[in-house]
C-alpha atoms as a PDB file:
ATOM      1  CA  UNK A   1      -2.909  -4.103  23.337  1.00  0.00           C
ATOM      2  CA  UNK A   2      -3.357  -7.142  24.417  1.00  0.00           C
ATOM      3  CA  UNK A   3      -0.537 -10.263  24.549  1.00  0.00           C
ATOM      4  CA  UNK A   4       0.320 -10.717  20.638  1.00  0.00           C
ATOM      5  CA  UNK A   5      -2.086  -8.768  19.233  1.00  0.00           C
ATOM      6  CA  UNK A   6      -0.723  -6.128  16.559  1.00  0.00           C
ATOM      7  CA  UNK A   7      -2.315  -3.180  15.621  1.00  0.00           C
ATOM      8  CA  UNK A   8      -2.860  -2.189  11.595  1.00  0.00           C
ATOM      9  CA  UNK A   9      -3.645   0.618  10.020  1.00  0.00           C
ATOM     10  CA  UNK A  10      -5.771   0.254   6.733  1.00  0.00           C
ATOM     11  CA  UNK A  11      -5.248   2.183   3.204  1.00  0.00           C
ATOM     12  CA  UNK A  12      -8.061   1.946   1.345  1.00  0.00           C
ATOM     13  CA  UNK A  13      -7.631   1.851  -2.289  1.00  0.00           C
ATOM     14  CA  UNK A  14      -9.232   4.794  -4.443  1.00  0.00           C
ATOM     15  CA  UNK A  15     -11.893   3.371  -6.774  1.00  0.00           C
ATOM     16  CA  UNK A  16      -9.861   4.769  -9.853  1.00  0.00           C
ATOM     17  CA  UNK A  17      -7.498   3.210  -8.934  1.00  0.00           C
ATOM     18  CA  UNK A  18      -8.512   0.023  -8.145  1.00  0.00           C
ATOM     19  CA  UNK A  19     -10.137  -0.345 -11.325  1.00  0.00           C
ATOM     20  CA  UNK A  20      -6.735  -0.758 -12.478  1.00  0.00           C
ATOM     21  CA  UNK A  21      -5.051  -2.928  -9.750  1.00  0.00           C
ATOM     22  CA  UNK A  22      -7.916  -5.419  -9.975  1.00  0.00           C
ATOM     23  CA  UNK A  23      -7.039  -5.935 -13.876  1.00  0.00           C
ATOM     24  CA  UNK A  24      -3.556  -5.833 -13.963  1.00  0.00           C
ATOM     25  CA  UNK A  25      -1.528  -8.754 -14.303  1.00  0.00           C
ATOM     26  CA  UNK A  26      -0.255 -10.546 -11.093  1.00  0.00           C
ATOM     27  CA  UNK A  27       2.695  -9.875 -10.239  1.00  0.00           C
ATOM     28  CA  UNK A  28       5.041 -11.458  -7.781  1.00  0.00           C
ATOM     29  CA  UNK A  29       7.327 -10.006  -5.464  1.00  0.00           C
ATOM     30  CA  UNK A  30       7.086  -6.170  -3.694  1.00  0.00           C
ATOM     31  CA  UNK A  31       4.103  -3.896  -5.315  1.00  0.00           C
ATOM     32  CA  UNK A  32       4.967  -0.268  -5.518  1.00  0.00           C
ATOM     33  CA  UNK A  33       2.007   1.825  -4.374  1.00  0.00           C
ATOM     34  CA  UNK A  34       1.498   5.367  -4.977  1.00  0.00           C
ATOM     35  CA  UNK A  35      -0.008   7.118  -1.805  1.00  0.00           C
ATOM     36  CA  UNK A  36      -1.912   9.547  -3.899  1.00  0.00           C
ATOM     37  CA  UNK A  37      -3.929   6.570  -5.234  1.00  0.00           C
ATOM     38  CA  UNK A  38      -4.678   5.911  -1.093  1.00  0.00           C
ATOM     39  CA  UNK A  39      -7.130   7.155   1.607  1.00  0.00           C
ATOM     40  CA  UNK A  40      -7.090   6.475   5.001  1.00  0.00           C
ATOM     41  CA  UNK A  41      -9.222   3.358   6.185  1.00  0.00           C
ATOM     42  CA  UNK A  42      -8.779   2.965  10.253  1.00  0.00           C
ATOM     43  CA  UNK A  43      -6.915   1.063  12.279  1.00  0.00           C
ATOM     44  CA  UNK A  44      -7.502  -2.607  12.869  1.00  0.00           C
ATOM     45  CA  UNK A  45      -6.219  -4.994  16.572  1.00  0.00           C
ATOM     46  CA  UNK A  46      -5.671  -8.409  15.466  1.00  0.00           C
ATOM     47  CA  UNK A  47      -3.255 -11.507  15.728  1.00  0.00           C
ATOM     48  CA  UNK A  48      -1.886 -11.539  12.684  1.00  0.00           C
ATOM     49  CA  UNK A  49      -2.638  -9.955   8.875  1.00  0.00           C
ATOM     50  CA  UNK A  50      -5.086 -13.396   7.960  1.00  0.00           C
ATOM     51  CA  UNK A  51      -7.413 -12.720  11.191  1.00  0.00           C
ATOM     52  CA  UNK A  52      -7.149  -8.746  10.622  1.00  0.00           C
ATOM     53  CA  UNK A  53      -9.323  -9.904   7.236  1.00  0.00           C
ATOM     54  CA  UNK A  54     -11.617 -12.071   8.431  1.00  0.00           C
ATOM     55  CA  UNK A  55     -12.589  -9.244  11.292  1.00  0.00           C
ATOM     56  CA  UNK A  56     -13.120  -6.979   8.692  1.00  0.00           C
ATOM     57  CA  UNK A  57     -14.805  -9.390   6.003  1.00  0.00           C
ATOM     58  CA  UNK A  58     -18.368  -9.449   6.866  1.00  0.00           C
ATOM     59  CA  UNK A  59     -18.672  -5.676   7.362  1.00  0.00           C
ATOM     60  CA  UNK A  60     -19.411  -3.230   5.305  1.00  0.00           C
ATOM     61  CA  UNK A  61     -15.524  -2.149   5.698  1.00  0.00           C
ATOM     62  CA  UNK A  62     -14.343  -5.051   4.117  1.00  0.00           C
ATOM     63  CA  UNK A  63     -10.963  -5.063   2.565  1.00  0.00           C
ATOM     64  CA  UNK A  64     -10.834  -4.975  -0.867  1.00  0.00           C
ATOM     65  CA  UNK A  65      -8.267  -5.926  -4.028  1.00  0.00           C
ATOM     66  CA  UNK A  66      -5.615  -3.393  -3.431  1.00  0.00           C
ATOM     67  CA  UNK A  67      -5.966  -2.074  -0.221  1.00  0.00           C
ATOM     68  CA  UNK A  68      -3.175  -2.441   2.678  1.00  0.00           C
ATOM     69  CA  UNK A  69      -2.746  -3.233   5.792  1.00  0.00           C
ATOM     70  CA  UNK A  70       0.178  -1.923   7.409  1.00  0.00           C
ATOM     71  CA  UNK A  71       2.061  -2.859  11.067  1.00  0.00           C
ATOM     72  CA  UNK A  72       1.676   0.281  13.163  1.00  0.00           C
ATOM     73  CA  UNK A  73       4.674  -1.193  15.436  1.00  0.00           C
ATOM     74  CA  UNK A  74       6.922  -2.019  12.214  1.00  0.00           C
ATOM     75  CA  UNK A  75       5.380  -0.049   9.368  1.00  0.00           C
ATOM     76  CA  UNK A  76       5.427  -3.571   7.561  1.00  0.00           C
ATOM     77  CA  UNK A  77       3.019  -3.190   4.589  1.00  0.00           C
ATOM     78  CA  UNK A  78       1.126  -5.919   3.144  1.00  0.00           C
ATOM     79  CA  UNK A  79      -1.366  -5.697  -0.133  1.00  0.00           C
ATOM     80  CA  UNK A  80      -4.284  -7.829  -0.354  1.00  0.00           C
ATOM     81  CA  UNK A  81      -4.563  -9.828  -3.915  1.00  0.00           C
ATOM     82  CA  UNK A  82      -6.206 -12.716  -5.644  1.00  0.00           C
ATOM     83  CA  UNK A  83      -3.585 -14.382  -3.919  1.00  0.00           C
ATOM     84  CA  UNK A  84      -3.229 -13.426  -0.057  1.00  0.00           C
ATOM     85  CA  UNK A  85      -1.476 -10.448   1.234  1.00  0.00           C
ATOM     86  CA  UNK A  86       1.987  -9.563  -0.566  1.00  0.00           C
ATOM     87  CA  UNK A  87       4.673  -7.308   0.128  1.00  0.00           C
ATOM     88  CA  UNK A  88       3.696  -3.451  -0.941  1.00  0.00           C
ATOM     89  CA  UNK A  89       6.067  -0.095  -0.183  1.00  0.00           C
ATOM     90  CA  UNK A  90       5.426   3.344  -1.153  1.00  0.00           C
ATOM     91  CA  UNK A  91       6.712   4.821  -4.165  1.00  0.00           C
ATOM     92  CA  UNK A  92       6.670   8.748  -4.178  1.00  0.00           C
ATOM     93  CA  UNK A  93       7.784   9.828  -7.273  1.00  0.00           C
ATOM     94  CA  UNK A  94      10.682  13.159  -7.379  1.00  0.00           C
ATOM     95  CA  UNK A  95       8.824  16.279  -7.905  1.00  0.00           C
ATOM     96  CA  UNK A  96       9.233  17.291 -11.866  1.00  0.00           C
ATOM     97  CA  UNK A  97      11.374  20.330 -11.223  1.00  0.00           C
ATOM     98  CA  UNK A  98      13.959  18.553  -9.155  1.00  0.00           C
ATOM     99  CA  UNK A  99      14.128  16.131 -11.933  1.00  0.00           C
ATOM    100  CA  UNK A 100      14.550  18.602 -14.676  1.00  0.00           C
ATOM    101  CA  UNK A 101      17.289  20.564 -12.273  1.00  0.00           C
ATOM    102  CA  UNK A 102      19.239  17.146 -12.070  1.00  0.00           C
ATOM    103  CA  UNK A 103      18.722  16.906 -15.433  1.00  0.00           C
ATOM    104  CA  UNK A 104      20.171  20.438 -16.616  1.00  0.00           C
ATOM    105  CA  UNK A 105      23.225  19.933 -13.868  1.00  0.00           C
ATOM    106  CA  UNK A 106      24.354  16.624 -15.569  1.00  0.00           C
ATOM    107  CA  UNK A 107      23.977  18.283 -19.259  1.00  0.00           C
ATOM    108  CA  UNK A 108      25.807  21.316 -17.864  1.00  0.00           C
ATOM    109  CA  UNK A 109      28.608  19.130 -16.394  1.00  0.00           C
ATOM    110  CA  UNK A 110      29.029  16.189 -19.041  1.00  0.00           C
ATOM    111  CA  UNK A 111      29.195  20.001 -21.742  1.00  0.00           C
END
């Protein structure tokens, strides 16, 4: 890479999925995203986020409402909305039988 150019991988939203993002209301602050709702996109060398979109705008791999870029060096994520690129993480959610387990040790201990 080249002086202060940073390298980002893209996550390109699933089209169910972005159905939904794309008519939700705005939100502020960090957006949870589910990696199931995610495929891989490529990676992107750029300045900064702003210039890593306008690379990609004119092509036919244009980001879209939902999808991320992410920092390779920090793992920073960043969601593109309505309103410029926000905060994201991932949000895995527990598998269901560790939940229920949890869930039958508390009742078993509070009994």
């Amino acid at each position: 890479m080249l002086g202060n150019m940073a390298l980002f991988r893209i996550h390109r939203i699933k089209d169910s999925a972005q159905q939904n993002f794309r008519w939700a209301p705005h939100t502020s602050g960090v957006t949870n995203a589910k990696p199931k709702d995610y495929e891989a996109g490529g990676l992107v060398e750029s300045a900064g986020l702003y210039q890593a979109w306008r690379q990609v705008r004119e092509t036919e791999d244009a980001l879209r409402l939902g999808d991320i870029l992410e920092s390779v060096e920090s793992g920073e994520m960043r969601i593109c909305k309505y309103v410029g690129f926000e905060e994201a993480k991932w949000v895995v959610p527990e598998p269901k039988a560790e939940v229920e387990d949890h869930q039958m040790a508390s009742a078993a201990s509070a009994g």
